[in-house]
C-alpha atoms as a PDB file:
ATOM      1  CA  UNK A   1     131.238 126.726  91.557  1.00  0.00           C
ATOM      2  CA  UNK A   2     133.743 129.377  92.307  1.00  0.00           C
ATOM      3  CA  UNK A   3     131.768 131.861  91.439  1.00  0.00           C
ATOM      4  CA  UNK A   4     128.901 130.760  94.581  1.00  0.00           C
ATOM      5  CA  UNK A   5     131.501 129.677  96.741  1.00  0.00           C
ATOM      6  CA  UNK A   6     131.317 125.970  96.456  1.00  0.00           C
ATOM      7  CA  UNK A   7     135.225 125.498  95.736  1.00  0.00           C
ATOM      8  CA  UNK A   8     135.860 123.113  98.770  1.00  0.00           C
ATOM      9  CA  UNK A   9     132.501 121.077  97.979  1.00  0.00           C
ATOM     10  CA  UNK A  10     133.604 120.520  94.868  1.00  0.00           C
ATOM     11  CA  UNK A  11     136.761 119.581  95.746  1.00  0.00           C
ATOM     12  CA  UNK A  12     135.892 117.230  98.393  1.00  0.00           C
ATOM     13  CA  UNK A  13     133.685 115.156  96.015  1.00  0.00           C
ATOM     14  CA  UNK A  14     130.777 116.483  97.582  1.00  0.00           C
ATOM     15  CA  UNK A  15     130.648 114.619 100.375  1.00  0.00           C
ATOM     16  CA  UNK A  16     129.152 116.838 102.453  1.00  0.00           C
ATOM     17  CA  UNK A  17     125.856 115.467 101.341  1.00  0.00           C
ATOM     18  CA  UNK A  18     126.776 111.561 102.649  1.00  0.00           C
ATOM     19  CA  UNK A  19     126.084 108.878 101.465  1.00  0.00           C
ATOM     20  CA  UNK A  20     122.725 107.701 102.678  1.00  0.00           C
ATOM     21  CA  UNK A  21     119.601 107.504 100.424  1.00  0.00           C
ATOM     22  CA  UNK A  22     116.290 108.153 102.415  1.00  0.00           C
ATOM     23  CA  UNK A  23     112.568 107.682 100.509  1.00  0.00           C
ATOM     24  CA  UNK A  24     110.217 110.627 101.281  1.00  0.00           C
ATOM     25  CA  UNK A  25     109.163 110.709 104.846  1.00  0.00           C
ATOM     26  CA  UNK A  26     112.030 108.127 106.264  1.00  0.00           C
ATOM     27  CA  UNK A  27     113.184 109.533 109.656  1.00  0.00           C
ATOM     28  CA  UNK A  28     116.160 111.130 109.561  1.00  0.00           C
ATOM     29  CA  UNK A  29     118.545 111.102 112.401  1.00  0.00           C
ATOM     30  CA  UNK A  30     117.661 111.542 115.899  1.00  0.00           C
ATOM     31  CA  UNK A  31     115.818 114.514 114.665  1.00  0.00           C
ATOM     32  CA  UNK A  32     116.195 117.605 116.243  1.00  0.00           C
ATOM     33  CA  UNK A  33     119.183 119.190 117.444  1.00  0.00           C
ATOM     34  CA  UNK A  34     119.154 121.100 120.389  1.00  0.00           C
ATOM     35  CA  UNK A  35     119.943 123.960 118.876  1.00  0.00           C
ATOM     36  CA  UNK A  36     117.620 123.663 115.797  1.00  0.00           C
ATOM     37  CA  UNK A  37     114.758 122.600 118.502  1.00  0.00           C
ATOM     38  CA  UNK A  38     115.177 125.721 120.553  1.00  0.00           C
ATOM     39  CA  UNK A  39     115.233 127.893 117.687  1.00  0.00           C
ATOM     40  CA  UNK A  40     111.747 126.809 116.422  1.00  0.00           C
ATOM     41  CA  UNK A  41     110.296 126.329 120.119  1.00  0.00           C
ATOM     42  CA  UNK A  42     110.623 122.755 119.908  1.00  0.00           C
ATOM     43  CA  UNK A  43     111.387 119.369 121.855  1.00  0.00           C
ATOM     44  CA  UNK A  44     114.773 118.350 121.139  1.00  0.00           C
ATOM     45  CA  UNK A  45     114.773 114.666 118.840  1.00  0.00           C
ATOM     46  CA  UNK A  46     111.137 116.213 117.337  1.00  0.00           C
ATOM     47  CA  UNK A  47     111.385 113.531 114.241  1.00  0.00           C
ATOM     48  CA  UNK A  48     111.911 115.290 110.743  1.00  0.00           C
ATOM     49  CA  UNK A  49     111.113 113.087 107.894  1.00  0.00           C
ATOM     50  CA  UNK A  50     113.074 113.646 104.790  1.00  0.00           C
ATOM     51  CA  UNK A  51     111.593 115.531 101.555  1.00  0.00           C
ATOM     52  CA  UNK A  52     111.576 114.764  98.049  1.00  0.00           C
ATOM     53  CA  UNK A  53     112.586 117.137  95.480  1.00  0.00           C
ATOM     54  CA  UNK A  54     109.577 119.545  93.780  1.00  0.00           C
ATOM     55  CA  UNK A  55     110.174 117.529  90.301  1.00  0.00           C
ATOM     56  CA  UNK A  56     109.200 114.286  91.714  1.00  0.00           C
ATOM     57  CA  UNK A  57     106.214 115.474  93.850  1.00  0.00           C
ATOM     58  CA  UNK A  58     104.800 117.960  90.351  1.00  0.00           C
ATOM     59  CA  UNK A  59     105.231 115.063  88.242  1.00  0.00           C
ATOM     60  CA  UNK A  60     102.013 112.871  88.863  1.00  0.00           C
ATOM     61  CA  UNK A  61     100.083 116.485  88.741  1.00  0.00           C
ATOM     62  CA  UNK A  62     101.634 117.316  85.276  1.00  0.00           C
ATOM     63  CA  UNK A  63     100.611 113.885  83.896  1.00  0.00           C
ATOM     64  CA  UNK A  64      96.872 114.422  85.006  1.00  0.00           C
ATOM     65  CA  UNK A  65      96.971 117.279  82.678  1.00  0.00           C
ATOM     66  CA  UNK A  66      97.212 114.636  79.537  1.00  0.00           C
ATOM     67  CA  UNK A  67      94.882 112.322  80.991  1.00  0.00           C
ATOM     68  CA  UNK A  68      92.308 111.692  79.177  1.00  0.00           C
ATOM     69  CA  UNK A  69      88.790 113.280  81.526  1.00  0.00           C
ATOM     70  CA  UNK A  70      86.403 110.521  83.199  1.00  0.00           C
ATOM     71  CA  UNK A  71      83.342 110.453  85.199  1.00  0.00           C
ATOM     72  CA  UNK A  72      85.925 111.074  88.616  1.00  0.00           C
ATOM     73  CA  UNK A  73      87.409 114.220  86.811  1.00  0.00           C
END
């Protein structure tokens, strides 16, 4: 982690990521900051929902490629 720069992450137990566990589209926060809202021409508090990670969303897709076909596809 040295190497990237993550010493003090590391270090800290990474708890710079919290603790709180949010399911795909859960609002998170009050939303937008200020900051983040004027940067992207937006209302401050615009709700942001939180993601998923790409291995959880691709999964269901790779498993249709082993499905056996049907009439639907």
């Amino acid at each position: 982690m040295s190497q990237i720069g993550l010493d003090a992450f590391v270090q800290n137990e990474f708890a710079a990521l919290g603790t709180d566990v949010l399911t795909a589209g859960k609002p998170v926060g009050d939303g937008l900051t200020a900051r983040a809202a004027a940067e992207l021409g937006l209302e401050p508090h615009t709700p942001v929902g939180s993601g998923v990670i790409d291995a959880c969303v691709e999964f269901p897709s790779l498993l249709s490629l082993y499905a056996p076909r049907t009439e639907y596809g």
